[in-house]
C-alpha atoms as a PDB file:
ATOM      1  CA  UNK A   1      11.989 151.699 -15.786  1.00  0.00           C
ATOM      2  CA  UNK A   2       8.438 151.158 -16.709  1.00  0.00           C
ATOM      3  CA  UNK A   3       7.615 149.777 -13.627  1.00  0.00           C
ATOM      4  CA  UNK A   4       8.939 152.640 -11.933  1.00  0.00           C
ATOM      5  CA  UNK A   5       7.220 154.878 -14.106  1.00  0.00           C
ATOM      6  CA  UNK A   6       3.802 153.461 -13.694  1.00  0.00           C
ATOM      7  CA  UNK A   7       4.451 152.993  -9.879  1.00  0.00           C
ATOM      8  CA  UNK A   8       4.989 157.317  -9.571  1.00  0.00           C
ATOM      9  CA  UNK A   9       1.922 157.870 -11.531  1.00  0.00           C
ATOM     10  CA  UNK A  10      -0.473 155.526 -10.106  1.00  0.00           C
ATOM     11  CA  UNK A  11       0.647 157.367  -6.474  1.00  0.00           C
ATOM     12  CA  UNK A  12      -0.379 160.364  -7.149  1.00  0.00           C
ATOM     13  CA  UNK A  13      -3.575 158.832  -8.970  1.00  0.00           C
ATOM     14  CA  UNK A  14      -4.496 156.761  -5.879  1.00  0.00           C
ATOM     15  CA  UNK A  15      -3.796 159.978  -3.433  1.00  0.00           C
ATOM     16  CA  UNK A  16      -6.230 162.096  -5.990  1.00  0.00           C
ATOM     17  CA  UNK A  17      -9.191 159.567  -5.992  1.00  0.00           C
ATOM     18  CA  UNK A  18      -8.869 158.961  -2.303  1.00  0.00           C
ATOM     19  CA  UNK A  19      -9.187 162.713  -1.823  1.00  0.00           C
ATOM     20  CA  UNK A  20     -12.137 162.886  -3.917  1.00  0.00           C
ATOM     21  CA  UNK A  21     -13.659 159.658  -2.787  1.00  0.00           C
ATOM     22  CA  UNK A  22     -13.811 161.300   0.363  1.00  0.00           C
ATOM     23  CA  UNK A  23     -14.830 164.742   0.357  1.00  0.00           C
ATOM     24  CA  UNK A  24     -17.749 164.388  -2.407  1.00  0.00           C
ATOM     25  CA  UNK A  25     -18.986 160.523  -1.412  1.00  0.00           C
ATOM     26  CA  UNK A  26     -18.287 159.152  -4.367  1.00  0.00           C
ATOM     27  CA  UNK A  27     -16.600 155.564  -5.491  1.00  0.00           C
ATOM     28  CA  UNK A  28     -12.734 155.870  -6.784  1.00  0.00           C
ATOM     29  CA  UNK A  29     -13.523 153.990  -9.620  1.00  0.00           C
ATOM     30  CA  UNK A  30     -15.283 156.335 -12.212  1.00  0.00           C
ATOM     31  CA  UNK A  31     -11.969 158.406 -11.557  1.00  0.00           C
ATOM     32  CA  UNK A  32      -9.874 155.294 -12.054  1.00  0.00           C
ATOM     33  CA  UNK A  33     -10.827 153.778 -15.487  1.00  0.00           C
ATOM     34  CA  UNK A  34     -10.344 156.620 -16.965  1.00  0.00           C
ATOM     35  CA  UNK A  35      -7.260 157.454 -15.711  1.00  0.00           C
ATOM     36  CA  UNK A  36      -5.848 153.987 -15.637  1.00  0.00           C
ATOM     37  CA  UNK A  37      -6.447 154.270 -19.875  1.00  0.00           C
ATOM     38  CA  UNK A  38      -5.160 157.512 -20.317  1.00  0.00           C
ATOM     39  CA  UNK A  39      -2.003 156.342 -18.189  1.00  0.00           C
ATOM     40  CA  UNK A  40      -1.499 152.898 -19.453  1.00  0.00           C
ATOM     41  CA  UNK A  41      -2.009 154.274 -23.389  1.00  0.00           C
ATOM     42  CA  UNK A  42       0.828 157.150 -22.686  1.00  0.00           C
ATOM     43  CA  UNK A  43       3.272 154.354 -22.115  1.00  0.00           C
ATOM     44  CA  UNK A  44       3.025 152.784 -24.768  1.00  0.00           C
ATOM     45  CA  UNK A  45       0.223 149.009 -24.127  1.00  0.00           C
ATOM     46  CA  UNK A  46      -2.272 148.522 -26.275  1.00  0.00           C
ATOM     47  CA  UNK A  47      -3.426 145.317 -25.831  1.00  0.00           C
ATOM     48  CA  UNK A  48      -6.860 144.475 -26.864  1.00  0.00           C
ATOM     49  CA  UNK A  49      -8.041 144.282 -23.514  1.00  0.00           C
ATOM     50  CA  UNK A  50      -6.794 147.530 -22.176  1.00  0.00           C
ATOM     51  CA  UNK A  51     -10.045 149.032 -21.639  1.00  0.00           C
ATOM     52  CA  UNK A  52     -10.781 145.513 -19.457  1.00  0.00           C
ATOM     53  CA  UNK A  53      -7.741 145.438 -18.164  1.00  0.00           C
ATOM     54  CA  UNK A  54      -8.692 148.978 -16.384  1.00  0.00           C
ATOM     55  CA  UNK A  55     -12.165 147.992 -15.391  1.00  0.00           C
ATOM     56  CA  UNK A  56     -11.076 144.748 -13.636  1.00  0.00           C
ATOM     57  CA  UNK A  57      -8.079 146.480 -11.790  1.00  0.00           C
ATOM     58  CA  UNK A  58     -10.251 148.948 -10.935  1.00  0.00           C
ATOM     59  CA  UNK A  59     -12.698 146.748  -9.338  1.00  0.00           C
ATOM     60  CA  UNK A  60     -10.488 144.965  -7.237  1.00  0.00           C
ATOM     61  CA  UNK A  61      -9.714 148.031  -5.430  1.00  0.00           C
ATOM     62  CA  UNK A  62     -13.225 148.523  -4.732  1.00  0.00           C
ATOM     63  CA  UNK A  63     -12.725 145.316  -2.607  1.00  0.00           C
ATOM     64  CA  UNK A  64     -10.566 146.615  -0.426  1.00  0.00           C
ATOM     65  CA  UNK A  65     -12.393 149.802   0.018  1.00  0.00           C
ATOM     66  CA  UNK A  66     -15.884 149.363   0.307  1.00  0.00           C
ATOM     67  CA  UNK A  67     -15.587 146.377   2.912  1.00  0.00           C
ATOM     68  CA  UNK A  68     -13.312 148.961   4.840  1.00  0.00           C
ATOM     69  CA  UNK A  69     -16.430 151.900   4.347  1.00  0.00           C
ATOM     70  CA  UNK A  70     -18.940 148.856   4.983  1.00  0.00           C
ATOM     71  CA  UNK A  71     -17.220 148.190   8.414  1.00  0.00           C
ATOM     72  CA  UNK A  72     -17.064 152.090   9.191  1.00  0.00           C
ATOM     73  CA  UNK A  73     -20.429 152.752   8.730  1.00  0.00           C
ATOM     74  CA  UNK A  74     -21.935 149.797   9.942  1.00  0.00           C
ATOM     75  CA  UNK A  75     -19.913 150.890  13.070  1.00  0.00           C
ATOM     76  CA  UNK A  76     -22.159 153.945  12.880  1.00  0.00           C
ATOM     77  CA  UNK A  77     -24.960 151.806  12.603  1.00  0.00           C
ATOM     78  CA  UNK A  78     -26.061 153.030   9.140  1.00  0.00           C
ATOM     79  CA  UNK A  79     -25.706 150.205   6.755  1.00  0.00           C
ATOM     80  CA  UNK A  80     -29.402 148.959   5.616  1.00  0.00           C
ATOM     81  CA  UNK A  81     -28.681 145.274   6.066  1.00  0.00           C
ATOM     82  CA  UNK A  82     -32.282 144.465   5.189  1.00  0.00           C
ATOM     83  CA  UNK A  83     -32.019 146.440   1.757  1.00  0.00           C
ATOM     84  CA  UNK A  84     -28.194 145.182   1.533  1.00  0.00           C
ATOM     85  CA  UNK A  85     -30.017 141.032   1.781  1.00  0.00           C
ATOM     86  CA  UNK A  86     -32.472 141.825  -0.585  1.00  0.00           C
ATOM     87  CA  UNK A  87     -30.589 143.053  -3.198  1.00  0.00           C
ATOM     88  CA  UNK A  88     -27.391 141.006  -3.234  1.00  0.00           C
ATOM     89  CA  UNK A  89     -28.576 137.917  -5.325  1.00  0.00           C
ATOM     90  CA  UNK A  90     -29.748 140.518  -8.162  1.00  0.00           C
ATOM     91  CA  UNK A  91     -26.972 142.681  -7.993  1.00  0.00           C
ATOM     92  CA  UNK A  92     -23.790 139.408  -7.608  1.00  0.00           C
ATOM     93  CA  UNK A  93     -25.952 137.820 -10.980  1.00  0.00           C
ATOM     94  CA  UNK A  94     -25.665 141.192 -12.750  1.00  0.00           C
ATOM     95  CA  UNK A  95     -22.173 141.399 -11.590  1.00  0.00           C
ATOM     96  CA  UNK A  96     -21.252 137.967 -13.572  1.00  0.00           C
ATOM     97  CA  UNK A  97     -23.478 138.566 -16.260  1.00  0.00           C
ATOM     98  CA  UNK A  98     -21.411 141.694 -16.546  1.00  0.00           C
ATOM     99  CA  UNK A  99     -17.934 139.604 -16.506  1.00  0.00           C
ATOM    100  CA  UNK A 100     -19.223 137.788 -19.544  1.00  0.00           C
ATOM    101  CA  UNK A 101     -20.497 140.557 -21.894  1.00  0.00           C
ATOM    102  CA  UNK A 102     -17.295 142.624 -20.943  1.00  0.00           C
ATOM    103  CA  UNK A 103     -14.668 140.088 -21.615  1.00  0.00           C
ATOM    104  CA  UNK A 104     -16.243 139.506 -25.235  1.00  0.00           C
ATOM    105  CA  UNK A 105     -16.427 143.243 -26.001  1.00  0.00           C
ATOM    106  CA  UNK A 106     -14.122 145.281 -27.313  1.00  0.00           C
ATOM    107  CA  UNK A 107     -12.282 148.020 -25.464  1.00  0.00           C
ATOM    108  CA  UNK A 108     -14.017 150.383 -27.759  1.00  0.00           C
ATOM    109  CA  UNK A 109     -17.559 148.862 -26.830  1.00  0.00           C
ATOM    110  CA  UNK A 110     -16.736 149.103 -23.101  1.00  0.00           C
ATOM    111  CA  UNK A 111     -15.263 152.878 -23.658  1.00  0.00           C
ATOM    112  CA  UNK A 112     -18.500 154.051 -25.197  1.00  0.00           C
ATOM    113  CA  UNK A 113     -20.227 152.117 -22.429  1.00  0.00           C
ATOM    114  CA  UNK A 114     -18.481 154.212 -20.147  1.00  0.00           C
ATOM    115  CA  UNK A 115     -18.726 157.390 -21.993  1.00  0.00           C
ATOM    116  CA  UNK A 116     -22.197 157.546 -22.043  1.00  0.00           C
ATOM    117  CA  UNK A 117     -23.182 156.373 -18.427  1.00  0.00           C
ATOM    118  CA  UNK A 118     -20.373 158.512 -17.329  1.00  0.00           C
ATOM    119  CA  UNK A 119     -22.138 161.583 -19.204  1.00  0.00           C
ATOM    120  CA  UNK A 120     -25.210 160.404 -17.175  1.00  0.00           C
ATOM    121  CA  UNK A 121     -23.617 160.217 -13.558  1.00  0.00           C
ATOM    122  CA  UNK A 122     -21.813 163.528 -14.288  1.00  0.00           C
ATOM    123  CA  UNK A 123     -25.208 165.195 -15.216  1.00  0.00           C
ATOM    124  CA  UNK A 124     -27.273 164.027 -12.082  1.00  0.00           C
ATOM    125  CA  UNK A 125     -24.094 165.078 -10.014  1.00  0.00           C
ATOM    126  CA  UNK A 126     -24.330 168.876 -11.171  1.00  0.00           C
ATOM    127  CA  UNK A 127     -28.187 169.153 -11.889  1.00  0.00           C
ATOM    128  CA  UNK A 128     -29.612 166.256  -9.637  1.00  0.00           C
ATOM    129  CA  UNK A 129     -31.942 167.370  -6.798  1.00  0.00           C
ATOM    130  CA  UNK A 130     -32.477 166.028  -2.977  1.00  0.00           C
ATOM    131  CA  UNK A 131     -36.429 166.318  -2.963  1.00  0.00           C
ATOM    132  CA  UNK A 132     -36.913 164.105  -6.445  1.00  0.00           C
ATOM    133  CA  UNK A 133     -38.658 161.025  -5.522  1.00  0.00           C
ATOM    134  CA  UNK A 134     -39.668 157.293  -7.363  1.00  0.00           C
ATOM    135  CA  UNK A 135     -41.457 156.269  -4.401  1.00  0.00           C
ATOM    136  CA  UNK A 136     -41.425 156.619  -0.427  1.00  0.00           C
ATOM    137  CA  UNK A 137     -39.792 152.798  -0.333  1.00  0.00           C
ATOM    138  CA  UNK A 138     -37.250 150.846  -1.796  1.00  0.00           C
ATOM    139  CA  UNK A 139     -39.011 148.395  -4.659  1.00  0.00           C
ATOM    140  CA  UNK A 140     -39.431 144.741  -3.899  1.00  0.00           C
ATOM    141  CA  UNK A 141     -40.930 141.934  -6.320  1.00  0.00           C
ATOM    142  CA  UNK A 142     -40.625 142.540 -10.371  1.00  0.00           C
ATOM    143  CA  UNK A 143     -39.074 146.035  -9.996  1.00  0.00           C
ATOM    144  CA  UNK A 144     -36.278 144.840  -7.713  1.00  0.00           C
ATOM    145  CA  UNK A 145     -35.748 141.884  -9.754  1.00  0.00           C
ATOM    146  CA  UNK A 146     -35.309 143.962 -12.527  1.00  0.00           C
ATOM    147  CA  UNK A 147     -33.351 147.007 -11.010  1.00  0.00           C
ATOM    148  CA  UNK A 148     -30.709 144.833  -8.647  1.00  0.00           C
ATOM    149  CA  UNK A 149     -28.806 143.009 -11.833  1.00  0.00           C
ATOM    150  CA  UNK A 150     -29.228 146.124 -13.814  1.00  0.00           C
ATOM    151  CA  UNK A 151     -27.031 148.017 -11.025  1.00  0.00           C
ATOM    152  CA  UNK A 152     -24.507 144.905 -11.112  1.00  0.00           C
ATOM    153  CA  UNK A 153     -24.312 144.661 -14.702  1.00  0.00           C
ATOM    154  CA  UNK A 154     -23.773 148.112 -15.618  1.00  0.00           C
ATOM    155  CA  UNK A 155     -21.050 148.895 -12.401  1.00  0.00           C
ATOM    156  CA  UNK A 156     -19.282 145.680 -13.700  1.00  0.00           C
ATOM    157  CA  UNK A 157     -18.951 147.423 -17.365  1.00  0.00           C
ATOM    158  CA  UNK A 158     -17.858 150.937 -16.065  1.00  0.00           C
ATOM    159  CA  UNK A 159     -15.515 149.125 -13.353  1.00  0.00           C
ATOM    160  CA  UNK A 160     -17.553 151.233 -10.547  1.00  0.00           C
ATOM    161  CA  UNK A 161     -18.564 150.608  -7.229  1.00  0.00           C
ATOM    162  CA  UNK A 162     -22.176 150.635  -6.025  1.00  0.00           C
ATOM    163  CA  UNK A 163     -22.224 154.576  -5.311  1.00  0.00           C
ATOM    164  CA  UNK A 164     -22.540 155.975  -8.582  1.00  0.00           C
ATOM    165  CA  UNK A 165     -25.870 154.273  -9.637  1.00  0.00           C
ATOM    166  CA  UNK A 166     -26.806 152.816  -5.714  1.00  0.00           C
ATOM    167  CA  UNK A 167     -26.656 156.109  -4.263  1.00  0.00           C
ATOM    168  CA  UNK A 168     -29.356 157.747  -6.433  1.00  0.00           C
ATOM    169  CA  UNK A 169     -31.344 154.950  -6.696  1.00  0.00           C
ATOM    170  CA  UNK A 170     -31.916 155.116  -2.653  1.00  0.00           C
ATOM    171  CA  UNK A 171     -32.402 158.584  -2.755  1.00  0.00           C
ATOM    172  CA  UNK A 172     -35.242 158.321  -5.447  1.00  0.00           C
ATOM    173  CA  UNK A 173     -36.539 155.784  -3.294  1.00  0.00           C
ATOM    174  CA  UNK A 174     -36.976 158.610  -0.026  1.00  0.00           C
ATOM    175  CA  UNK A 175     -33.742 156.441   1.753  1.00  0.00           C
ATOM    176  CA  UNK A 176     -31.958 159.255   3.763  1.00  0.00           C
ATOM    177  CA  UNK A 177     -28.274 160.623   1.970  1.00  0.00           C
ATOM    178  CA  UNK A 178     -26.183 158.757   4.736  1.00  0.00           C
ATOM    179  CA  UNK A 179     -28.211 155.321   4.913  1.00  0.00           C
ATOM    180  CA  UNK A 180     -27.795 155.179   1.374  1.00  0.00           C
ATOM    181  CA  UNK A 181     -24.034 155.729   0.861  1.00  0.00           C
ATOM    182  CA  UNK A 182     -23.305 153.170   3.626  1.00  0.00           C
ATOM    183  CA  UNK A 183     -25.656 150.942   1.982  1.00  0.00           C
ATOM    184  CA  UNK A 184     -24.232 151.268  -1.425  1.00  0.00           C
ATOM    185  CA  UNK A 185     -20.767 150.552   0.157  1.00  0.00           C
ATOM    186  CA  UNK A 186     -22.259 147.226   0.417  1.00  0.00           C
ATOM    187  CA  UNK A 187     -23.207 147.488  -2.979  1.00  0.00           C
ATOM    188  CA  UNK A 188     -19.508 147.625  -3.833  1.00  0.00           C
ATOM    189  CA  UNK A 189     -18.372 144.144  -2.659  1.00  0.00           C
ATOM    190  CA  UNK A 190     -21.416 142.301  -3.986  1.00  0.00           C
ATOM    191  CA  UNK A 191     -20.531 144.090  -7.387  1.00  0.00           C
ATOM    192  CA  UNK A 192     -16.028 143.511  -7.359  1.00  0.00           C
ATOM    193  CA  UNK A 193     -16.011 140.621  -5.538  1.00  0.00           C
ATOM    194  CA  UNK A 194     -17.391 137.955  -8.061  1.00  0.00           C
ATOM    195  CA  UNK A 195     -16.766 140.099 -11.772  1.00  0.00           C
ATOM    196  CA  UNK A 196     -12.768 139.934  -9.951  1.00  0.00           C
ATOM    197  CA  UNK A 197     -12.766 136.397  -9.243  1.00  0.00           C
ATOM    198  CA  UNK A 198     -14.045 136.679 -13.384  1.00  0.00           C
ATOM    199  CA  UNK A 199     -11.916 138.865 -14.551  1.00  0.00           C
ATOM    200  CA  UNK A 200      -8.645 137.519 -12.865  1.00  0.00           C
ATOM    201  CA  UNK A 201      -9.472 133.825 -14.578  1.00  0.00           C
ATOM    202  CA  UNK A 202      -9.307 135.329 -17.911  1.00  0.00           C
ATOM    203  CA  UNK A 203      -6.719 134.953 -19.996  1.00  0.00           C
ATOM    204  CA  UNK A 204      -5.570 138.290 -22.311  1.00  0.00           C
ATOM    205  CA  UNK A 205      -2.873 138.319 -25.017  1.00  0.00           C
ATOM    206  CA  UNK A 206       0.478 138.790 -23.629  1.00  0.00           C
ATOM    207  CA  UNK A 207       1.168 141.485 -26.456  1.00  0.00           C
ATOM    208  CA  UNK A 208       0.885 144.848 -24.967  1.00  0.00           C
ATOM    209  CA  UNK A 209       0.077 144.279 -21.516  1.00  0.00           C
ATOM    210  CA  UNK A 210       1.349 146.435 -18.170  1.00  0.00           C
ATOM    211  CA  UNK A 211       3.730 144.623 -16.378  1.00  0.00           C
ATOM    212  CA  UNK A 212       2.328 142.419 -14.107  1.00  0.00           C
ATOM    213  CA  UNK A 213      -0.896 141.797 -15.211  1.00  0.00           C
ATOM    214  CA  UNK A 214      -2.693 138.701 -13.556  1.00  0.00           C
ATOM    215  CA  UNK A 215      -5.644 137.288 -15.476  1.00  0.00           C
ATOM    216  CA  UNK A 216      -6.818 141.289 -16.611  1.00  0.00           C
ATOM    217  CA  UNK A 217      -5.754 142.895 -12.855  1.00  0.00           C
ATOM    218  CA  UNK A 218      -2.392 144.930 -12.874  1.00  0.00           C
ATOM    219  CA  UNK A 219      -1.128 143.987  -9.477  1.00  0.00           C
ATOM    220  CA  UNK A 220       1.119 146.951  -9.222  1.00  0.00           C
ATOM    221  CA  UNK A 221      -1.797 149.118  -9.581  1.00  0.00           C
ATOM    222  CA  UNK A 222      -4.456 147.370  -7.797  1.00  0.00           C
ATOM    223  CA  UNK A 223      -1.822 147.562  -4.374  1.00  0.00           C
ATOM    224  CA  UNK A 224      -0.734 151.488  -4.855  1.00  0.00           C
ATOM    225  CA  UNK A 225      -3.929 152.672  -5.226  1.00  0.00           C
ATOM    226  CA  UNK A 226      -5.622 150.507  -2.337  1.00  0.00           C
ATOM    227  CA  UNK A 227      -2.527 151.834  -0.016  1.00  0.00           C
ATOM    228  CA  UNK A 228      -2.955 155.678  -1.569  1.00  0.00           C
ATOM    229  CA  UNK A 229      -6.736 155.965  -1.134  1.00  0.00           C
ATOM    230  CA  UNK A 230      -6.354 154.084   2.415  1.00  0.00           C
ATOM    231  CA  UNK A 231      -4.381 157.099   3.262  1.00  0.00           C
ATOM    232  CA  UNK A 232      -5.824 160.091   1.891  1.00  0.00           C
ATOM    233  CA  UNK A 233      -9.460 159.136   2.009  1.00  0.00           C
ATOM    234  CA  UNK A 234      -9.894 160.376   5.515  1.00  0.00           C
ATOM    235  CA  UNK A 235      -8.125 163.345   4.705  1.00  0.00           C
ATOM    236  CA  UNK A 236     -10.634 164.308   1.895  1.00  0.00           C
ATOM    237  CA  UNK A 237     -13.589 163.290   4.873  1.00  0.00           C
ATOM    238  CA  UNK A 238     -11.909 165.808   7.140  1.00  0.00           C
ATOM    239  CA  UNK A 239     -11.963 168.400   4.233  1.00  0.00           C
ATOM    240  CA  UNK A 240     -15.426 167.791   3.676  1.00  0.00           C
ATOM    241  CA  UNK A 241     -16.513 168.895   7.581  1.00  0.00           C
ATOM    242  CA  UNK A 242     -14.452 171.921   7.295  1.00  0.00           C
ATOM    243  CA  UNK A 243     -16.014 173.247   3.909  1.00  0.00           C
ATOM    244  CA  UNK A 244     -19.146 173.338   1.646  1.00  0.00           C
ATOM    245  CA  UNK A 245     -18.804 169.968  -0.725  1.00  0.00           C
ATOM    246  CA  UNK A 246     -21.841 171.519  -3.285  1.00  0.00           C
ATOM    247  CA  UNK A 247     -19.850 173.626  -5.375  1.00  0.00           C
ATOM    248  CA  UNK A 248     -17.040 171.304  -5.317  1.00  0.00           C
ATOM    249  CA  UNK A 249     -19.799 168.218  -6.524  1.00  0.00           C
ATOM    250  CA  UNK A 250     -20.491 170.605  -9.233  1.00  0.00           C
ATOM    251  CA  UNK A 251     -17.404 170.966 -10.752  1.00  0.00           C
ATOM    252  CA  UNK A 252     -16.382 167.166  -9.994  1.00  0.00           C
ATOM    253  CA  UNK A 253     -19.271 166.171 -12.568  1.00  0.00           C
ATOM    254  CA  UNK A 254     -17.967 168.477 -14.967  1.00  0.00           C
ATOM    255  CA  UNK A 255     -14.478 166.798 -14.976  1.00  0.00           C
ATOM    256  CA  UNK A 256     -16.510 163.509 -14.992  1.00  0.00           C
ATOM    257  CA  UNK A 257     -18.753 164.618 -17.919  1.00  0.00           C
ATOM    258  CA  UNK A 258     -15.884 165.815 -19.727  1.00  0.00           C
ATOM    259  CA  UNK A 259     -13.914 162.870 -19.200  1.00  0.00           C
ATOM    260  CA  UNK A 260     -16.819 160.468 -20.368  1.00  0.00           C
ATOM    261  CA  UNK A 261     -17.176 162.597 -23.752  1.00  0.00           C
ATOM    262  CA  UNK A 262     -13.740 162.726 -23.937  1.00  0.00           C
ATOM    263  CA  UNK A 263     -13.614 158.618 -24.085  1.00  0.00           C
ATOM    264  CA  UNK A 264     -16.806 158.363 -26.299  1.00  0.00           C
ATOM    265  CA  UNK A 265     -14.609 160.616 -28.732  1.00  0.00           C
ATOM    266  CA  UNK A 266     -11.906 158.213 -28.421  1.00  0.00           C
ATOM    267  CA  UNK A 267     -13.698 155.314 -28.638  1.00  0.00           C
ATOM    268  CA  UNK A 268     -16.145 156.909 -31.963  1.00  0.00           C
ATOM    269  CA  UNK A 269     -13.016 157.919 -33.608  1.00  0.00           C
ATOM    270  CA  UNK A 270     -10.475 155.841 -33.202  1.00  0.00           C
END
């Protein structure tokens, strides 16, 4: 009955996110942590790990979707593979730093993590603008070397893709909007594909776990929401042609600000 339970909720959640993945451009997973915890706590787990249990599910379905958004746009021949080179060692050593520091914190560490760079994302969502600038070219040298495990590191402790910090990075750096979502979809698999391989060798306490749970991945809803966003996705890309996304990417980082503030309360106060 549980099973059945969270396999009806995580539907509708994976339907949601792939909705809103694609008509504002932005990564499933600062929809899914959050509502992976709120889900998982209404039932009843509370294992230690929830909050890592969340984050690592989460980031295996960024697997599945940003090679399939890699493939797309590189189809469309807007992938920067030269930025994509550069920045993978920085970003997959961030990525496993990340594994470690999150499997020794506590869920409440990793939930005011989130609540504060979620507050952050939802902020430069509503008030961000196109023309602000860092420089007229991506950074190389110190700055990259500094920048590409940061973006690993902290994407690893949200459970995020590389669209939430990736995109705006590009854009400061004078990339054009559509190079640098395609680009960050690379982001993505440097970022889930080692912290997974992590995060699925780890061993939580059985005690309060969802069903299913390999290493800190809940199968059942790693598969649903891969097969739910697969689906509706496009749909949320076709909704985006036929309408004006702005005013919808201004109340989308509302919900996300609210949500982060709502999970710093949670985490502050117990």
């Amino acid at each position: 009955m549980e099973l059945t339970l969270i396999i009806v909720i995580m539907l509708a959640i994976g339907f949601v996110a792939g909705i809103i993945a694609g008509l504002l451009g932005v990564g499933g997973g600062i929809i899914l942590v959050p509502a992976f915890y709120y889900v998982f706590s209404w039932l009843g787990y509370d294992n230690a790990y929830l909050m890592q249990i969340c984050v690592a599910t989460s980031l295996a379905t960024i697997i599945v979707t940003s090679v399939r958004s890699t493939m797309a746009h590189h189809q469309k021949g807007a992938v920067d593979w030269d930025t994509l080179r550069g920045w993978a060692p920085g970003i997959a050593i961030g990525a496993v730093v990340g594994v470690v520091i999150a499997g020794r914190s506590s869920s409440a560490a990793l939930m005011v993590v989130f609540g504060v760079l979620g507050l952050l994302v939802g902020m430069y969502m509503a008030f961000g603008r196109e023309n602000w600038r860092l420089g007229e070219q991506m950074p190389t040298g110190l700055t990259r070397g500094i920048l590409s495990p940061l973006v690993g590191f902290l994407s690893v402790l949200m459970g995020i893709g590389g669209g939430s910090f990736g995109v705006p990075l590009m854009t400061l750096f004078n990339r054009p909007i559509h190079r640098a979502v395609a680009t960050a979809a690379g982001f993505g698999i440097l970022i889930a594909v080692p912290s997974v391989i992590g995060f699925l060798m780890f061993k939580a306490p059985d005690a309060g776990r969802p069903p299913l749970t390999v290493g800190l991945v809940n199968l059942p809803a790693f598969a649903i929401i891969v097969l739910m966003t697969m689906l509706s996705a496009p749909l949320g890309a076709r909704l985006a042609h036929a309408m004006d996304p702005k005013p919808l990417k201004r109340v989308f980082a509302v919900f996300i600000a609210v949500m982060a503030a709502n999970m710093l309360r949670k985490a502050l106060t117990g």
